[in-house]
C-alpha atoms as a PDB file:
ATOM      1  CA  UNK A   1      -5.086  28.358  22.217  1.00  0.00           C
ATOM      2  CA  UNK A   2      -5.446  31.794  23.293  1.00  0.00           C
ATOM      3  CA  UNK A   3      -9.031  33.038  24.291  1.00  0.00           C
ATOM      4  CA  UNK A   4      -9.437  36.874  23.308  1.00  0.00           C
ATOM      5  CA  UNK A   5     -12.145  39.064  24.304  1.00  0.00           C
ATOM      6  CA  UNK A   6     -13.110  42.228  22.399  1.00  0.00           C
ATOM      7  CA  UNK A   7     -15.784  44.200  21.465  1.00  0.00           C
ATOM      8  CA  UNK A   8     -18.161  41.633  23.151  1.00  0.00           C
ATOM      9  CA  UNK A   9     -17.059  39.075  21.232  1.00  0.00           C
ATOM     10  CA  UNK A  10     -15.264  35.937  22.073  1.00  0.00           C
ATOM     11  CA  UNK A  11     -12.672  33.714  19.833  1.00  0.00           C
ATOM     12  CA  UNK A  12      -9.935  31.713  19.814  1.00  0.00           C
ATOM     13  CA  UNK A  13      -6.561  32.093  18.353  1.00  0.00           C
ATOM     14  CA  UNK A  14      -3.106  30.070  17.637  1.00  0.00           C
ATOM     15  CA  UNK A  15      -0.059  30.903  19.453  1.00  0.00           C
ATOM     16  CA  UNK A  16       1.437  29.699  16.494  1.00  0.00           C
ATOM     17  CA  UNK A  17       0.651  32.697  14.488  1.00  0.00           C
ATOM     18  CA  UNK A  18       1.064  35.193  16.967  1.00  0.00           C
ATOM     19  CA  UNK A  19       4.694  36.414  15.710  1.00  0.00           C
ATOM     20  CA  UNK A  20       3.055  36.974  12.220  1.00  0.00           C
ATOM     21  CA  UNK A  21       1.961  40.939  12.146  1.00  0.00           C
ATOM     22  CA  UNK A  22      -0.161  40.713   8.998  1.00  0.00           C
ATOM     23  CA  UNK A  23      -2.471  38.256  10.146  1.00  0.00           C
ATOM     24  CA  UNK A  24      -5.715  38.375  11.865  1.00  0.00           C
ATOM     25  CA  UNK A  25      -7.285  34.390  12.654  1.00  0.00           C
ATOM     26  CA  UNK A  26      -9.821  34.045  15.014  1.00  0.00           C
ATOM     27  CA  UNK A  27     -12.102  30.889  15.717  1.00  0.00           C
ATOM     28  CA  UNK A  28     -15.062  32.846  16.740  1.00  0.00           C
ATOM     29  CA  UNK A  29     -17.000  31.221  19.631  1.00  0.00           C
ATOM     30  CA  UNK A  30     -21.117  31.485  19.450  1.00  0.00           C
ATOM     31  CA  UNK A  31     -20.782  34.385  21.950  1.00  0.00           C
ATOM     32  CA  UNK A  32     -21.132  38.329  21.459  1.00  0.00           C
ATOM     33  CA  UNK A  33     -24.221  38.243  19.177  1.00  0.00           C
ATOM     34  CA  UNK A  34     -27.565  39.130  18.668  1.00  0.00           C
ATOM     35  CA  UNK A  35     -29.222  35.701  17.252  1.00  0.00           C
ATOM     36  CA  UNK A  36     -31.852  34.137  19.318  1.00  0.00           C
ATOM     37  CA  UNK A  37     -33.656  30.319  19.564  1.00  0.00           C
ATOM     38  CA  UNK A  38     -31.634  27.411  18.650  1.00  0.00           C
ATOM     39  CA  UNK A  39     -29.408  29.740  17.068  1.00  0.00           C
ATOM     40  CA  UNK A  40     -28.647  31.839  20.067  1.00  0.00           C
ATOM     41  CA  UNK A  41     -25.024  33.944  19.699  1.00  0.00           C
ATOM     42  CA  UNK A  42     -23.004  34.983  16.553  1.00  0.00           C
ATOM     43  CA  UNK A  43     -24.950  32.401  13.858  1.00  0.00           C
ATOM     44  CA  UNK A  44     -23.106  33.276  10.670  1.00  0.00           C
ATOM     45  CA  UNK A  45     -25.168  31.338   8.311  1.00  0.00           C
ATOM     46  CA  UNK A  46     -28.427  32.527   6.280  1.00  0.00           C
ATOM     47  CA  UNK A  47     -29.275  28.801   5.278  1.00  0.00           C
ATOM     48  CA  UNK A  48     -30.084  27.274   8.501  1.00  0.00           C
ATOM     49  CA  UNK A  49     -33.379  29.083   9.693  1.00  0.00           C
ATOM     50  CA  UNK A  50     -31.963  31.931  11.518  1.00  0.00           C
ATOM     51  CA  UNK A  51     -33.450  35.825  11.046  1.00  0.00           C
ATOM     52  CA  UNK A  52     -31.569  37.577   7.921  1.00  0.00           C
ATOM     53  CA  UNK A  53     -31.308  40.710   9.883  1.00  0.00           C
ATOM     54  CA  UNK A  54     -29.680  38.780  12.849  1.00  0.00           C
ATOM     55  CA  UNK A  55     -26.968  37.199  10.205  1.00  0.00           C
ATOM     56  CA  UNK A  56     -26.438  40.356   8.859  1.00  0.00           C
ATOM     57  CA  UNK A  57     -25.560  42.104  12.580  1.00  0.00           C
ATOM     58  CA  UNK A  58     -23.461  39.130  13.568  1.00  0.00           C
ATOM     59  CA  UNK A  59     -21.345  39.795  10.635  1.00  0.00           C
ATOM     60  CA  UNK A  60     -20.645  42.824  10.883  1.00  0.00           C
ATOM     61  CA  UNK A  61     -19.598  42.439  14.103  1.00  0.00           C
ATOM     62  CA  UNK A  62     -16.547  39.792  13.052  1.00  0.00           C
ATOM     63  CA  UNK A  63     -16.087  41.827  10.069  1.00  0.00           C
ATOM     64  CA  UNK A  64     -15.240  44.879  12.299  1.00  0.00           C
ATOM     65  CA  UNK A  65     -13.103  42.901  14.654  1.00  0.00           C
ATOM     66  CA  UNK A  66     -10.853  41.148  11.699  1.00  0.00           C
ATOM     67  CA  UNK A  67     -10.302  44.779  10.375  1.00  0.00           C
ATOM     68  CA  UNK A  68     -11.044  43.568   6.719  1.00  0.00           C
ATOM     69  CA  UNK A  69     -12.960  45.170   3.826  1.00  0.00           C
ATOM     70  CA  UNK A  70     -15.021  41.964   3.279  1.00  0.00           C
ATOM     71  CA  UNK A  71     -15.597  38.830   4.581  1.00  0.00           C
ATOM     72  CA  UNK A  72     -15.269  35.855   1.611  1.00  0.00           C
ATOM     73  CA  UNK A  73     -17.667  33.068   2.141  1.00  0.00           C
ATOM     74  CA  UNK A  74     -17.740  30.341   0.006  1.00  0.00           C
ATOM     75  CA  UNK A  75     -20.928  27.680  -0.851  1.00  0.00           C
ATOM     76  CA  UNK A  76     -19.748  24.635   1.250  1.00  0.00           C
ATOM     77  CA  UNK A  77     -21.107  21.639  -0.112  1.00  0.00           C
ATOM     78  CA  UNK A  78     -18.487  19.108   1.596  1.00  0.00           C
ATOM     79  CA  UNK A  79     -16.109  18.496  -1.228  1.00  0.00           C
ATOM     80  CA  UNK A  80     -12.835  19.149  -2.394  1.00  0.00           C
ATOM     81  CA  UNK A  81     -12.661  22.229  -4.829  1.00  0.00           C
ATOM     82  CA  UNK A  82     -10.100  25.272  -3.660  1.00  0.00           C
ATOM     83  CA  UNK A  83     -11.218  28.610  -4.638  1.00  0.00           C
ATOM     84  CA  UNK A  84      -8.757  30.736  -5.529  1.00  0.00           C
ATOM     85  CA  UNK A  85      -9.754  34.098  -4.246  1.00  0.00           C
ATOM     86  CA  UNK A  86      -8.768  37.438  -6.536  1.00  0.00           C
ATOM     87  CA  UNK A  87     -11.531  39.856  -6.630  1.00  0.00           C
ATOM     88  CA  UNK A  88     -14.714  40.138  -4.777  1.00  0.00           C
ATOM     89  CA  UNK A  89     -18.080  38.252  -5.651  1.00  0.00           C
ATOM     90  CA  UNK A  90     -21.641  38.872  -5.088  1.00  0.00           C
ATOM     91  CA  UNK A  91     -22.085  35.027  -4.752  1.00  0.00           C
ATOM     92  CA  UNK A  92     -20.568  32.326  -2.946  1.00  0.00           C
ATOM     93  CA  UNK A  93     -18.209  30.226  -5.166  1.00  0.00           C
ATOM     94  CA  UNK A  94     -19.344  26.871  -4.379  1.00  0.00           C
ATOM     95  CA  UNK A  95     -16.004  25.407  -3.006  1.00  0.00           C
ATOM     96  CA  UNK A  96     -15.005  23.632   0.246  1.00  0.00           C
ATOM     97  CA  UNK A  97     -11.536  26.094   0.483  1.00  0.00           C
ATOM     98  CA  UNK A  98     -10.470  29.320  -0.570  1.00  0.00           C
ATOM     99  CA  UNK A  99      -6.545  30.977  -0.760  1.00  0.00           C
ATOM    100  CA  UNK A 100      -5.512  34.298  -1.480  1.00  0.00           C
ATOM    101  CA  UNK A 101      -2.882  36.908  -0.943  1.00  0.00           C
ATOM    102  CA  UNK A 102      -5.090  40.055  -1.207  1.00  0.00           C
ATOM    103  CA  UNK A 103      -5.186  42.375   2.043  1.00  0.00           C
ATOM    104  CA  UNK A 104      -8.341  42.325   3.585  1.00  0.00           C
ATOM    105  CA  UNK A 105      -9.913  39.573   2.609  1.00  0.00           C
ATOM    106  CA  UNK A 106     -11.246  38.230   5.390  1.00  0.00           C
ATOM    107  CA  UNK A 107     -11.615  33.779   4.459  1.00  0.00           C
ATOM    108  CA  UNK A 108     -14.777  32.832   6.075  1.00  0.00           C
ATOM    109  CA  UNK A 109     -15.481  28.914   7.159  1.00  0.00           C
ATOM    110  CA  UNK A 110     -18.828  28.284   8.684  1.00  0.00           C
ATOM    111  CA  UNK A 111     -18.744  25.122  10.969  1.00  0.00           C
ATOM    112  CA  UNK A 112     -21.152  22.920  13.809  1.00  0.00           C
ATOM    113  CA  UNK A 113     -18.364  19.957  14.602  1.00  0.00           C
ATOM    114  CA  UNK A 114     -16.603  20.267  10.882  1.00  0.00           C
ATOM    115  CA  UNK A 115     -12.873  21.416  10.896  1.00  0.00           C
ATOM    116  CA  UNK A 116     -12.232  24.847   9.711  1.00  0.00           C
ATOM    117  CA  UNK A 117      -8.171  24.463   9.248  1.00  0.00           C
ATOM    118  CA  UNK A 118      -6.084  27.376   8.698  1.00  0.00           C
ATOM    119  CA  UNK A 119      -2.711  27.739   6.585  1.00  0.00           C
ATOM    120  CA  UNK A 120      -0.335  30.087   6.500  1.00  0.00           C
ATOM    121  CA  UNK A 121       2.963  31.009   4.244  1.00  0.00           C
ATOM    122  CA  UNK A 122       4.704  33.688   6.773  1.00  0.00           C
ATOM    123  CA  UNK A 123       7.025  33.660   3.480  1.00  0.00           C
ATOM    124  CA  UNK A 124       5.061  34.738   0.327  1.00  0.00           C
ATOM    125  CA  UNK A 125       2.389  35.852   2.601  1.00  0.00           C
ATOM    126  CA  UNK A 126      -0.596  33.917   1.402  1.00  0.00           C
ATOM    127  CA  UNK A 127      -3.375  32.579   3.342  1.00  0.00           C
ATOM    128  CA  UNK A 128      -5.958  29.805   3.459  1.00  0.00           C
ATOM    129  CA  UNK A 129      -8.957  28.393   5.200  1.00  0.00           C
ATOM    130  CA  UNK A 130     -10.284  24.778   4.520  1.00  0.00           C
ATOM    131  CA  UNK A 131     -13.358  23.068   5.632  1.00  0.00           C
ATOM    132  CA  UNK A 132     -12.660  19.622   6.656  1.00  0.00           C
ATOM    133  CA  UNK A 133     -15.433  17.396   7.534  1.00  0.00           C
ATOM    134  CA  UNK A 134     -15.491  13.504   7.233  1.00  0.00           C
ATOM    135  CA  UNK A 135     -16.508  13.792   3.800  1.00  0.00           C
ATOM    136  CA  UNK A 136     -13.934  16.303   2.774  1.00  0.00           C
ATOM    137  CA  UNK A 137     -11.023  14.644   4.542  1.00  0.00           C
ATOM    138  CA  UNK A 138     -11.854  11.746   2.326  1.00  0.00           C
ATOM    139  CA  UNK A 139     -11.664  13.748  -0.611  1.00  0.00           C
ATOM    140  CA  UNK A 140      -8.474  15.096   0.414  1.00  0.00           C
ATOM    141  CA  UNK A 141      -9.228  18.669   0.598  1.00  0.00           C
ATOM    142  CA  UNK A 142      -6.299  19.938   2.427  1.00  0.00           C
ATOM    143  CA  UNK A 143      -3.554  18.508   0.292  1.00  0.00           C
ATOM    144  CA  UNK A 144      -5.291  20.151  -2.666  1.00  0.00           C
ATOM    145  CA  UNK A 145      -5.529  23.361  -0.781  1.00  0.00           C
ATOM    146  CA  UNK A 146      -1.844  23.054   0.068  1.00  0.00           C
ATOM    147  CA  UNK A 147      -1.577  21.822  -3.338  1.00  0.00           C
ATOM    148  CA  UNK A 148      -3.039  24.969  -4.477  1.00  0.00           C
ATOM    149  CA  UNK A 149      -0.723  27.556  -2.754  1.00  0.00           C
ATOM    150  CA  UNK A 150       2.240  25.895  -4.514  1.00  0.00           C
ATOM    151  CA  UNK A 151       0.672  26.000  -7.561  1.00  0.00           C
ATOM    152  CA  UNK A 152      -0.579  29.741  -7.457  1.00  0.00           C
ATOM    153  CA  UNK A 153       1.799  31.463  -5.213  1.00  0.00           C
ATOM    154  CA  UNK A 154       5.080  29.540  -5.425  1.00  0.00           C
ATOM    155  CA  UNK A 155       4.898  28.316  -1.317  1.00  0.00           C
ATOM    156  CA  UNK A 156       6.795  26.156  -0.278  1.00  0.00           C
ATOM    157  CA  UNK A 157       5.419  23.044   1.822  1.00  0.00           C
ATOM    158  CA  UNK A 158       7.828  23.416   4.910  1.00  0.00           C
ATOM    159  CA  UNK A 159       7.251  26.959   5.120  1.00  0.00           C
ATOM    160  CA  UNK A 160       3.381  26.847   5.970  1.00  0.00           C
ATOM    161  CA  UNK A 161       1.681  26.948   9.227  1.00  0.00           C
ATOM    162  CA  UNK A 162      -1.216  25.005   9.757  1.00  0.00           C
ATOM    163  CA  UNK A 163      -4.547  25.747  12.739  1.00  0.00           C
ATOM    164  CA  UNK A 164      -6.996  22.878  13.277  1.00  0.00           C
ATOM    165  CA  UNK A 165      -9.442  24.664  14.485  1.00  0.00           C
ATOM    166  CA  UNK A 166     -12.555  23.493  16.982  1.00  0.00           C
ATOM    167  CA  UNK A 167     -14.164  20.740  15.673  1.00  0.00           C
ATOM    168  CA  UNK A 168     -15.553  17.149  16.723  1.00  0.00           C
ATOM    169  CA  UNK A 169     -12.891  15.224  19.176  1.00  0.00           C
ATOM    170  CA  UNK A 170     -12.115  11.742  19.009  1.00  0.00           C
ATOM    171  CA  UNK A 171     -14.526  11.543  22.117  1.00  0.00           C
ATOM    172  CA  UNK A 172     -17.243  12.332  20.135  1.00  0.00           C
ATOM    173  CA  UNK A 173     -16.319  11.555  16.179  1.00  0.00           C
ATOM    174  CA  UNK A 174     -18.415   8.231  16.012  1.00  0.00           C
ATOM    175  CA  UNK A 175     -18.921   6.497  12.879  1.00  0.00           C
ATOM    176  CA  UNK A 176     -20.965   3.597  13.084  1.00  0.00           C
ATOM    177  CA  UNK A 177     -21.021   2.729   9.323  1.00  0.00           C
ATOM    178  CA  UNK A 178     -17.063   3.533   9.431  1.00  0.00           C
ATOM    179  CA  UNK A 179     -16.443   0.548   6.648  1.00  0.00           C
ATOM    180  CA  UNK A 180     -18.715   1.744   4.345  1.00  0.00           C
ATOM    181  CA  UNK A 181     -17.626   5.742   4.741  1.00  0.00           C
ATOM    182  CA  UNK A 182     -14.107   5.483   5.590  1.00  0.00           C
ATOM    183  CA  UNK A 183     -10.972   4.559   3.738  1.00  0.00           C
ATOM    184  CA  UNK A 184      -8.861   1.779   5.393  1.00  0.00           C
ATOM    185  CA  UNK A 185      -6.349   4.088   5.792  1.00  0.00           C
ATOM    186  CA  UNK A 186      -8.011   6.573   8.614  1.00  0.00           C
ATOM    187  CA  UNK A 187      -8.351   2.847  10.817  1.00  0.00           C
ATOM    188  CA  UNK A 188      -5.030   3.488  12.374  1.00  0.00           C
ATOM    189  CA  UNK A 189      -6.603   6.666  13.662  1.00  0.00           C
ATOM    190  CA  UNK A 190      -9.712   4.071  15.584  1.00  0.00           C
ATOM    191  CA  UNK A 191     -10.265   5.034  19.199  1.00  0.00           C
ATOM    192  CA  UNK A 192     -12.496   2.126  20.734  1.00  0.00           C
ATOM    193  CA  UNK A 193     -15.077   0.480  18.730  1.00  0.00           C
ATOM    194  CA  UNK A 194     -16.151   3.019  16.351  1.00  0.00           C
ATOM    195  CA  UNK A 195     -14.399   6.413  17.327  1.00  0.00           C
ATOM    196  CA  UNK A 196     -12.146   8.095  15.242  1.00  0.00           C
ATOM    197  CA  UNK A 197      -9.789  11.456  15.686  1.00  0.00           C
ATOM    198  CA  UNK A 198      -9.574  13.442  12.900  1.00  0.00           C
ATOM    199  CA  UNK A 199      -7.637  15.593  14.363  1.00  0.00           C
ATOM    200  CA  UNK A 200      -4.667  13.076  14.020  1.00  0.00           C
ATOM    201  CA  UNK A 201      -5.837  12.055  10.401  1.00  0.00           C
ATOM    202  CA  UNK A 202      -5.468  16.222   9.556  1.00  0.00           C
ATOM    203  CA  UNK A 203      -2.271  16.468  11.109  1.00  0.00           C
ATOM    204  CA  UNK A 204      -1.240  12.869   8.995  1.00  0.00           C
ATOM    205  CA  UNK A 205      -2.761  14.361   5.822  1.00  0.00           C
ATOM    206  CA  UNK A 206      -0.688  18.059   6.001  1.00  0.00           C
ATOM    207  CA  UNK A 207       2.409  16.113   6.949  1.00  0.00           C
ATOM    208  CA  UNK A 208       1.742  14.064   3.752  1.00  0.00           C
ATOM    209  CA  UNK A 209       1.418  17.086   1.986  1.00  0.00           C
ATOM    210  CA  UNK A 210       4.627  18.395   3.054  1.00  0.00           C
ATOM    211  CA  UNK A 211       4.163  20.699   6.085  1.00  0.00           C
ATOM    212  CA  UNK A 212       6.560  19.595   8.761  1.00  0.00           C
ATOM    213  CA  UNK A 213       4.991  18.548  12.162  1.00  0.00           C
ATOM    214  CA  UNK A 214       5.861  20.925  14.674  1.00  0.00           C
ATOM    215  CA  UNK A 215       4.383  23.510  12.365  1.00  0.00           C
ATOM    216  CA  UNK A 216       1.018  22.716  12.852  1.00  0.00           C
ATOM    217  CA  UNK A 217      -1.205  22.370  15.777  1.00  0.00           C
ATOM    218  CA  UNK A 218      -4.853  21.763  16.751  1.00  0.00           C
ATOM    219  CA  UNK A 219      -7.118  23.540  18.902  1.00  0.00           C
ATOM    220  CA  UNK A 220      -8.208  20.415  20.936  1.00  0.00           C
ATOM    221  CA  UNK A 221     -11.419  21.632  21.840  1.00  0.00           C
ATOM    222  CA  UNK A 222     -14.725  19.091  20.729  1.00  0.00           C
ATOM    223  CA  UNK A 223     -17.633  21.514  19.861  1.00  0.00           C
ATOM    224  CA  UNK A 224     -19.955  18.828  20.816  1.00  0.00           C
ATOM    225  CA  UNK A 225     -18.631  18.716  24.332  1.00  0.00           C
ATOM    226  CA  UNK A 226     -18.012  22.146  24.543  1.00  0.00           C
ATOM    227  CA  UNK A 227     -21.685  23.508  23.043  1.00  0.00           C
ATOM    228  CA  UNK A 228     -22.100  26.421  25.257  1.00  0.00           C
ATOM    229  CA  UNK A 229     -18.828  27.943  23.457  1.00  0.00           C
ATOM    230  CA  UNK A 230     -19.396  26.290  20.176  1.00  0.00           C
ATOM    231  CA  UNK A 231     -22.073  25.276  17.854  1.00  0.00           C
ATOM    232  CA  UNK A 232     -22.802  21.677  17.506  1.00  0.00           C
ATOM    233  CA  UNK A 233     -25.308  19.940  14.869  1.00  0.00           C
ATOM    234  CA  UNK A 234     -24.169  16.417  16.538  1.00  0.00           C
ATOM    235  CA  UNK A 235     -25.515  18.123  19.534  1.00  0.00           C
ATOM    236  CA  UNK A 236     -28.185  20.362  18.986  1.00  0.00           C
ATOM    237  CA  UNK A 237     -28.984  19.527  15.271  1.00  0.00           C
ATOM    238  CA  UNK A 238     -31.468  22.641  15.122  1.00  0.00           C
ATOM    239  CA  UNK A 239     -28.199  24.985  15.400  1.00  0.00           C
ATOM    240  CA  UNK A 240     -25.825  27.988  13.835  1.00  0.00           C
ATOM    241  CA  UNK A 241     -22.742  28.129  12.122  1.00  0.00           C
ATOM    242  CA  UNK A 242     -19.319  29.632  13.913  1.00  0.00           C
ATOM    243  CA  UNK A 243     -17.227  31.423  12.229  1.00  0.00           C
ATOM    244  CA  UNK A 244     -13.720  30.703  11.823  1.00  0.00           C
ATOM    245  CA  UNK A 245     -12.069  33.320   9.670  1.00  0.00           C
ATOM    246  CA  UNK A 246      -8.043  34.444   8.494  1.00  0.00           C
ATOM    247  CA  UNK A 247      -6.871  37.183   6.509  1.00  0.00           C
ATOM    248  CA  UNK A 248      -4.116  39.365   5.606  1.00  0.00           C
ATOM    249  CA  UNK A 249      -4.500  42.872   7.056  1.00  0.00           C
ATOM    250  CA  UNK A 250      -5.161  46.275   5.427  1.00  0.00           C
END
């Protein structure tokens, strides 16, 4: 991934995207903002303890970087409803993905060690941003969300992009009731005893879906080994929420 720098603030982006004008994606980092305690650096959620007034800076911040007219957050709850995104709302839609094709709209996924996953058509330029943790990968959100592009904007599977972003590695992904919260088939994806990399069970489930392969990559980096730059609950527990956000430019 690339590491940008602007404005103070630091994020992440896929080289994978970069020949795609329209787009803004960055997978913010918990540096460049103004929240304090356990929730020291750009904390994007208001549910998790953090000062309102310290939420409200940090997003302003990425809202000014992305170049967008809003920021579109949704009420994650770990499940597998797609939001399809037309016109702005004063409250979350409680939804575990969102898609749209409207200019500055900038998709918002909040994550400590989930998987925000992004998903591009470059051909009927539409846009999407999934949250993937254990929980939702066994609910299958991303084929719905891919499911969802089809449906609404007429994409075709081969033509999308796909961004794992930061998220839990298989060095740290450990599941010790893995029989009783995993399907069988996410075993073949076992590292060790009780380890498992989601990473590869994303890439399996996109592929199943019908994006090819080489179009979609992962970030690699585990936000629990990595908490200086990331926020991890597995970690820290008592922690924020990074930001990973795509949109379609103004």
């Amino acid at each position: 991934m690339n590491r940008i720098e602007s404005q103070g603030l630091v994020y992440d982006q896929f080289p994978i995207f970069s020949d795609i004008p329209w787009l803004f994606h960055g997978c913010f980092t918990r540096k460049g903002g103004v929240s304090t305690g356990p929730y020291q650096g750009l904390n994007l959620a208001l549910s998790n303890g953090d000062l309102p007034e310290s939420v409200k800076e940090n997003r302003r911040r990425v809202l000014q970087e992305a170049g967008g007219h809003e920021l579109v957050f949704l009420s994650q709850v770990h499940g597998d409803r797609v939001h399809l995104h037309k016109e702005g709302t004063l409250e979350p839609v409680t939804a575990d993905a969102v898609v749209t094709n409207r200019p500055g709209s900038m998709l918002t996924i909040l994550t400590a060690d989930c998987q925000a996953v992004f998903l591009v058509d470059p051909v009927k330029k539409v846009v999407a941003n999934a949250h993937a943790g254990w929980r939702g990968s066994v609910a299958g959100i991303l084929s719905k969300t891919v499911a969802t592009m089809v449906d609404a904007f007429g994409c075709e599977p081969e033509d999308i992009l796909a961004g794992i972003g930061p998220s839990l590695g298989p060095c740290c992904a450990e599941f010790v009731h893995y029989k009783k919260e995993l399907p069988k088939s996410f075993y073949s994806h076992r590292v060790g005893i009780n380890h498992f990399d989601f990473w590869a069970i994303s890439r399996d489930q996109l592929c199943r879906a019908g994006l090819c392969a080489h179009k979609i990559r992962a970030s690699l980096h585990c936000t629990r080994c990595d908490s200086d730059h990331y926020y991890s609950y597995r970690e820290r527990h008592t922690t924020g929420r990074m930001a990973s956000v795509i949109g379609i430019r103004r």
